[in-house]
Structure formats: structure tokens, C-alpha cells
Protein backbone atom coordinates (compact mmCIF):
# COMPACT_ATOMS: atom_id res chain seq x y z
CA UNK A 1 -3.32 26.35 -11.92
CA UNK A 2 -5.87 25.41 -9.07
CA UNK A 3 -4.46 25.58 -5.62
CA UNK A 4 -4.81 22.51 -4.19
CA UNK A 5 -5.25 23.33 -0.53
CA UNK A 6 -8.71 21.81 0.04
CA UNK A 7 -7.31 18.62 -1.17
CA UNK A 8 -4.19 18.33 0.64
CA UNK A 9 -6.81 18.95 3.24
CA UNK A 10 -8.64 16.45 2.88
CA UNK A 11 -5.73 13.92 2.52
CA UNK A 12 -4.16 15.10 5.97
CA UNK A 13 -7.53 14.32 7.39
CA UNK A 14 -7.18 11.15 6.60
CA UNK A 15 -3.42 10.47 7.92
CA UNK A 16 -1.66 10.49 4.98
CA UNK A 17 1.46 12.21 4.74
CA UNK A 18 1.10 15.33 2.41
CA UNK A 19 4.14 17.22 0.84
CA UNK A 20 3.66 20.09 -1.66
CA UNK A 21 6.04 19.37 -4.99
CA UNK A 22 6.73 22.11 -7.49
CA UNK A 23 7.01 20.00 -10.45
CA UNK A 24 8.05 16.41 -8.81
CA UNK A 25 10.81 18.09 -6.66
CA UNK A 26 9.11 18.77 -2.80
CA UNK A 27 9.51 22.26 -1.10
CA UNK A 28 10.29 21.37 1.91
CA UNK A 29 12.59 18.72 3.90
CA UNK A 30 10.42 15.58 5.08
CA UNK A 31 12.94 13.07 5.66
CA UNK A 32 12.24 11.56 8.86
CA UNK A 33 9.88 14.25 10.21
CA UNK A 34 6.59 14.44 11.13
CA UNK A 35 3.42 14.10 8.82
CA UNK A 36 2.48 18.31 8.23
CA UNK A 37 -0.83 19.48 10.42
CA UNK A 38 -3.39 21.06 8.84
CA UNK A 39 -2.17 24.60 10.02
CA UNK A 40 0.90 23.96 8.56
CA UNK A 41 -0.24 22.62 5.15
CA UNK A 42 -2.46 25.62 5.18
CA UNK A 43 0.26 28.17 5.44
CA UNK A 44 2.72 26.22 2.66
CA UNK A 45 -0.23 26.51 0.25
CA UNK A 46 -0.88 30.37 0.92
CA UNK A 47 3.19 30.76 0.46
CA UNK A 48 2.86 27.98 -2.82
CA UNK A 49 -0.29 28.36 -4.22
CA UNK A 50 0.41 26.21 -7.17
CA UNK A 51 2.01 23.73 -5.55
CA UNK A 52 1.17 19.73 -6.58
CA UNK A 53 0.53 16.87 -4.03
CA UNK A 54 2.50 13.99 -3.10
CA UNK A 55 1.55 11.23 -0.24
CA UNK A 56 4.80 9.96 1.76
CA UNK A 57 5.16 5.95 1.16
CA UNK A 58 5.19 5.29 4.88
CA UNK A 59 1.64 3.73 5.43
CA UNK A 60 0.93 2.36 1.77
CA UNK A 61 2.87 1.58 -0.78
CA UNK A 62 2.91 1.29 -4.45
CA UNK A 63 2.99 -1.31 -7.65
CA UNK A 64 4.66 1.36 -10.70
CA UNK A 65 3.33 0.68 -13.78
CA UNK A 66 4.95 2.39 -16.65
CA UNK A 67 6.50 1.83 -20.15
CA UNK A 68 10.51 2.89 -19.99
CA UNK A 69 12.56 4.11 -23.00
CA UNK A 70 14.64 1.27 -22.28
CA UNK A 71 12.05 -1.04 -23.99
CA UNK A 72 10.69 -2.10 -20.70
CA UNK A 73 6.61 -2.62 -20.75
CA UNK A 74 5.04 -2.81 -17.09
CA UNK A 75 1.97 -2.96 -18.40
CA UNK A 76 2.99 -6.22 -20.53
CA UNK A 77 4.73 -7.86 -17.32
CA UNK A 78 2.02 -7.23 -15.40
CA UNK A 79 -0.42 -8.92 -17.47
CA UNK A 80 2.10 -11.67 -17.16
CA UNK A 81 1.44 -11.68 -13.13
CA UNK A 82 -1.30 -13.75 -11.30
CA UNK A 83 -4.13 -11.64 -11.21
CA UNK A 84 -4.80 -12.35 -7.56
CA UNK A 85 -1.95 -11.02 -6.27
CA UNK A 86 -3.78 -7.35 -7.11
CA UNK A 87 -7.21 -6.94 -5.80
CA UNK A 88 -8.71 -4.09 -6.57
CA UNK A 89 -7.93 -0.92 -4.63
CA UNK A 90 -7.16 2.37 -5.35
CA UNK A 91 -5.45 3.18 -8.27
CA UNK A 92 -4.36 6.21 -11.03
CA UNK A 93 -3.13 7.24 -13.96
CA UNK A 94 -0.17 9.23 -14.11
CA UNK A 95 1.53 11.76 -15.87
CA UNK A 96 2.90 10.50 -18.87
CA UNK A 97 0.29 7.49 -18.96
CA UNK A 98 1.38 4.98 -16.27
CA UNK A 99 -0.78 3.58 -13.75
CA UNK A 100 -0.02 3.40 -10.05
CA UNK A 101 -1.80 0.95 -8.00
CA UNK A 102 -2.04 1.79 -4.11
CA UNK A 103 -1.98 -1.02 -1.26
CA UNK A 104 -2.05 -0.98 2.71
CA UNK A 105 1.58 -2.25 4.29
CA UNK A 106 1.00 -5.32 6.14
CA UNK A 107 1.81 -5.63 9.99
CA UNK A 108 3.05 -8.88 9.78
CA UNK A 109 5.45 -8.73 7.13
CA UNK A 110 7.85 -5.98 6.18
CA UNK A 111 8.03 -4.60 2.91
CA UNK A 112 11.42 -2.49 0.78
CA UNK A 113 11.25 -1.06 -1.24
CA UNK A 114 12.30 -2.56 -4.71
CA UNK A 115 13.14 -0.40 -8.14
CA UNK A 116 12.87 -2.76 -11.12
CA UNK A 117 10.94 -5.43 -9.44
CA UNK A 118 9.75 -6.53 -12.98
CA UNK A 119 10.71 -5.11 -16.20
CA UNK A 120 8.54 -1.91 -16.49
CA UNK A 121 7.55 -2.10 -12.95
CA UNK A 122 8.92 -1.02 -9.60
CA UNK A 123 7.47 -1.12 -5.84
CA UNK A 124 7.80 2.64 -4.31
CA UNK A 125 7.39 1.43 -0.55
CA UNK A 126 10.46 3.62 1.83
CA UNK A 127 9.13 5.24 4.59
CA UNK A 128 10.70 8.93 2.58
CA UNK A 129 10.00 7.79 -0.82
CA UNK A 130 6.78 9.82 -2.39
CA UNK A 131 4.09 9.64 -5.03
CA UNK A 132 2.46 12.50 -6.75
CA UNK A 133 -1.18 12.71 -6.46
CA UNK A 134 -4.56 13.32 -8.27
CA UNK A 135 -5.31 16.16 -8.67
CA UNK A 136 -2.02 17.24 -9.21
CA UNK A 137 -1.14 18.21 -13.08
CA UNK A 138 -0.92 15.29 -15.03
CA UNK A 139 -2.81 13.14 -12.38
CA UNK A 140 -6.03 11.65 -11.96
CA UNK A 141 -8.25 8.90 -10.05
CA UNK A 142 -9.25 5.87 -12.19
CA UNK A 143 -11.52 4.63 -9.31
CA UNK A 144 -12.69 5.68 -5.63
CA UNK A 145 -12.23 2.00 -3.97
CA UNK A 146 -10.53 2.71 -0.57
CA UNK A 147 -7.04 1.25 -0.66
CA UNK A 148 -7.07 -1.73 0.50
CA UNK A 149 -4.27 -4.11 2.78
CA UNK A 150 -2.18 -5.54 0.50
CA UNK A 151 -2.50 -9.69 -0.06
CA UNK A 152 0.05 -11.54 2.21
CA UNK A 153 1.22 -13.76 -1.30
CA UNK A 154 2.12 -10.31 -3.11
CA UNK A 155 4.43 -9.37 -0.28
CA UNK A 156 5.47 -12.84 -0.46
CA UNK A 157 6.45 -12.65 -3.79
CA UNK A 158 8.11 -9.08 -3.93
CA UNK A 159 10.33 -9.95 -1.27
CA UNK A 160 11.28 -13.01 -2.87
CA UNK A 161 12.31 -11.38 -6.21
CA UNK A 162 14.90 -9.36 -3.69
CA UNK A 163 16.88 -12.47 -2.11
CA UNK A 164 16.71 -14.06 -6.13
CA UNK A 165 18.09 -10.48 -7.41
CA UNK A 166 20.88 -11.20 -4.19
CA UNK A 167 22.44 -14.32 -5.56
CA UNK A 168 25.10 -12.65 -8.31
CA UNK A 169 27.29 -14.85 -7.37
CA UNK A 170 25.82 -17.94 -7.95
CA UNK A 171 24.44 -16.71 -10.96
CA UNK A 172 27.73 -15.23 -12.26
CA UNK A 173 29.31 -18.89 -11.27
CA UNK A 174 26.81 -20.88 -13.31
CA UNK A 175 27.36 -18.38 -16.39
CA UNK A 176 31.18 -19.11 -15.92
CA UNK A 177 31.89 -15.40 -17.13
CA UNK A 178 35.67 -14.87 -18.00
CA UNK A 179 36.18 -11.64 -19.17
CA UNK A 180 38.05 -9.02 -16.97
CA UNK A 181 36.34 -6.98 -14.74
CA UNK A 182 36.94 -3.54 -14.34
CA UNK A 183 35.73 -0.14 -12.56
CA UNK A 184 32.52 -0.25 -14.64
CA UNK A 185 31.56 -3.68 -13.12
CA UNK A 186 32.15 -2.92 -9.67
CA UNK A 187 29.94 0.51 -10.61
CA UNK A 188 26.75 -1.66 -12.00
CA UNK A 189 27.27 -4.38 -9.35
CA UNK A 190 26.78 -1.52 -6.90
CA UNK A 191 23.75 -0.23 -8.36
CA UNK A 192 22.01 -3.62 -8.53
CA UNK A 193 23.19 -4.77 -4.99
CA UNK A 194 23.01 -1.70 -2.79
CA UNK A 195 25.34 0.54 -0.78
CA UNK A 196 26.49 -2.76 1.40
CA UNK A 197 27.15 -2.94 5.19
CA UNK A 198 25.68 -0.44 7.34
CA UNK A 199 29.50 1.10 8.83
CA UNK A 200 30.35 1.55 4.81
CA UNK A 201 27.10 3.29 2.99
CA UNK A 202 27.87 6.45 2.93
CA UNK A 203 31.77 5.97 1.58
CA UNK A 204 30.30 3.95 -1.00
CA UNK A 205 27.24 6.08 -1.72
CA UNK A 206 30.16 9.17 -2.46
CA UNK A 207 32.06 6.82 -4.54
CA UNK A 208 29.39 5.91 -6.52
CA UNK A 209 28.30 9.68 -6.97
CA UNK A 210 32.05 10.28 -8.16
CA UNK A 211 32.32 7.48 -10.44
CA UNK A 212 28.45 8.98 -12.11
CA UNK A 213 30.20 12.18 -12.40
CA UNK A 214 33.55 10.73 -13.85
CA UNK A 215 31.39 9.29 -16.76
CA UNK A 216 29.73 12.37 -17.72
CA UNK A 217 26.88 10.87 -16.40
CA UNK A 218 23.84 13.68 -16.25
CA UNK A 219 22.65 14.63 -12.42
CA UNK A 220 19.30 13.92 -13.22
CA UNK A 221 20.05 10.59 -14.65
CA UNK A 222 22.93 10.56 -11.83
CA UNK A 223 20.19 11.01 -8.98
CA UNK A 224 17.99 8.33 -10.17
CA UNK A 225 20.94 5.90 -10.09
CA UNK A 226 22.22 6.64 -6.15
CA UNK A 227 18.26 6.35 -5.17
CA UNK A 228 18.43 2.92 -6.98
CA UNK A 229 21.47 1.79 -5.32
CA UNK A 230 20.18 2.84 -2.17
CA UNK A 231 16.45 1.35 -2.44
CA UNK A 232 18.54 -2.13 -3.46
CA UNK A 233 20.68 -2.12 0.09
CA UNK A 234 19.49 -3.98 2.58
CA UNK A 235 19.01 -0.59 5.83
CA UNK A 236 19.31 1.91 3.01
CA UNK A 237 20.13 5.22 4.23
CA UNK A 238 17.93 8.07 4.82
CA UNK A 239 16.88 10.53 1.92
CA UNK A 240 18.36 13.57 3.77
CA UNK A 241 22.03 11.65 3.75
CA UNK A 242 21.49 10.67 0.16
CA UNK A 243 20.96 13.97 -1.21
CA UNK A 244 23.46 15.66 1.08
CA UNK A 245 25.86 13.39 0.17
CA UNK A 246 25.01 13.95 -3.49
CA UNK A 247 24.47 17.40 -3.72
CA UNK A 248 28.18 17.47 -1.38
CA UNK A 249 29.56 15.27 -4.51
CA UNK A 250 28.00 17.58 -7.28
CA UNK A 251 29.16 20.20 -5.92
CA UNK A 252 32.77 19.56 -5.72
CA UNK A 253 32.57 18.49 -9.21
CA UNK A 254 31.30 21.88 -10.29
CA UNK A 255 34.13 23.26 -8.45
CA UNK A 256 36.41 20.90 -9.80
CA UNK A 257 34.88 21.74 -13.92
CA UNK A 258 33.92 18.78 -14.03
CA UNK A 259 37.15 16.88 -14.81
């Protein structure tokens, strides 16, 4: 495979935030640190020569097009969206044939970071979230438009789709559901609401791990699942606490065999 340096290069140059990824996974801790220097993106390309790209979400963020195994079709829901709300900007295609589209954060308005925002379609937008890059494997450019700020209304309406997603209660009132809850409820209401008050995230974050693991749940699958929980709180918690906290949790299950 190419090495990539020149690129990653050329990225840094232009203040993005560049991590080397051997397959999707990075080799190195970013979390809350610094954007690499050229020198330093230099040397982990002579040590990983094959190494991919990703760009840290922390200055743009990004509308996730992609067709799920669940039946979900972002590419049908997004035809389904007001075409102004997307002007164009830079965008690619992706890996297994999804389309990323890349916008500016605003100043004036904050933006989280929301998985599932529509069916097929999630915003990738936390500060130490990441997107893999053209020219990485997989990866390439469908345009060269420079990305552009994203439209004040689109903002708008992501962060409206959060406080709707926020009223389960309301919802679950008007539905008049009377069925007994159980463990599994509490698990899925956890997942769709986030981690909860700021003193409790991490307690809840390893109880959520443990439950995963209690239902045989794969890691990989597992993983995905905590990072959705946390993306859906409202001050989700670092990356570096979620994986320590999930690797701490995997771990002691490994120990334990599992059961």
C-alpha cells in the first residue's frame, strides 16, 4: 500500500487534525490532545508506513450516509430532506459505498454529536470522534469544493431531532404502554438517552458494558453500543474514559470466562 505521508502532510497544513488508523482503529491516543505537527506525523509514518488517514471531528463535522443491515437507507431519508439544508461542500465516498458529506461547525450555535439522526444517517460531530479519509483504502474524493460553514437551519434542525428523541416519556405516556418492564428496557432506554447526569456517567457507562457482556453481546457490536450511549448524553464523556472503562469491563469478563 502507498504511504500516505505527503497527504497527511498536506492535511496538517491545513489545520486539520490527522491521526494514522491501521484499519479504522488509530495508533495512537488523541483524546483530548493536541492536533500532531508535521515532525511528528512524519516520524509515525516512517514507524507506520501503511498507515490510513483520519481527520479529528473537532473543526467540521459530518452528515453519514450509509445503507445499514438493519434495513435502514440514508440515502432514501436523505432524499426525503430539504435540499437546502446541504449546500454543496466537500464530500466522499466511503468504504463500503456510503457517502460522507463534510461541513464547517458554526460559532454561533453548538453542535453534538447525534448517532441515528435519521434512519440510515448519523451526524459524527465530538471533538474525539474521527473520519477516515481519501486516500485511505476504500476512500476517495467525489469533488474538490472547499468545505464549506454549515447552514444555520441544518444545525437548527439536527439539534431539534435531539430534544424530540428526549421526550420518552411523553411519548411512552401517549402510547399508554402496559407491559412490564424489565432489565432489557432500562438497557435500550440507556442507549437511546445517554449515560445521564454528569456525577453518574461513568457508573452507568460500566453497567451498561456489563449488562452487553451478560447478553453475549459481541465487543465489536458491544463498543459501538457504549459510543452510542455516550454520543446520546447530554456532556458525554471523553473517548479515553470510554474505552478505559470498556476495555476495564472486558477485561474482567475475560477473567471472569465470560459468565
Amino acid at each position: 500500500m502507498k504511504n500516505l505521508v505527503k497527504v497527511a502532510l498536506a492535511y496538517q497544513a491545513k489545520g486539520m487534525s490527522v491521526l494514522p488508523l491501521l484499519n479504522k482503529r488509530p495508533l495512537i491516543k488523541f483524546a483530548d490532545k493536541p492536533a500532531l505537527t508535521a515532525d511528528e506525523i512524519k516520524e509515525l509514518w516512517k514507524k507506520y508506513p501503511t498507515a490510513n488517514i483520519a481527520l479529528k471531528t473537532d473543526k467540521f463535522f459530518v452528515v453519514d450516509i450509509d445503507r445499514h443491515e438493519n434495513g435502514a437507507d440514508g440515502f432514501s431519508s436523505f432524499e426525503q430532506l430539504p435540499g437546502e439544508l446541504f449546500p454543496e461542500t466537500l464530500s466522499q465516498t466511503t468504504k463500503h459505498g456510503g457517502k460522507q458529506l463534510f461541513y464547517l461547525k458554526r460559532t454561533d450555535m453548538a453542535l453534538r454529536q447525534m448517532i441515528g439522526w435519521q434512519p440510515g444517517i448519523d451526524i459524527k460531530a465530538h471533538p474525539n470522534n474521527y473520519v477516515v479519509v481519501a486516500p485511505s483504502e476504500g476512500y476517495s474524493w467525489e469533488n474538490k469544493h472547499p468545505i464549506v460553514e454549515a447552514p444555520l437551519e441544518l444545525v437548527r434542525t439536527i439539534n431539534q431531532a435531539r430534544i424530540t428523541r428526549g421526550r420518552t416519556d411523553r411519548i411512552s405516556e401517549d402510547l399508554n404502554l402496559t407491559r412490564e418492564r424489565n432489565s432489557t428496557t432500562d438497557l435500550l432506554e440507556t442507549i437511546a438517552v445517554g449515560l445521564g447526569d454528569q456525577g453518574q456517567r461513568n457508573k452507568t457507562l460500566a453497567a451498561l458494558c456489563g449488562a452487553l457482556f451478560f447478553r453475549s453481546v459481541k465487543p465489536r457490536l458491544a463498543y459501538k453500543l457504549v459510543n452510542m450511549a455516550n454520543a446520546n448524553s447530554e456532556d458525554p464523556l471523553p473517548q479515553r474514559e470510554v474505552d478505559r472503562t470498556f476495555e476495564s469491563i472486558l477485561t474482567r469478563e475475560m477473567q471472569n470466562g465470560g459468565g
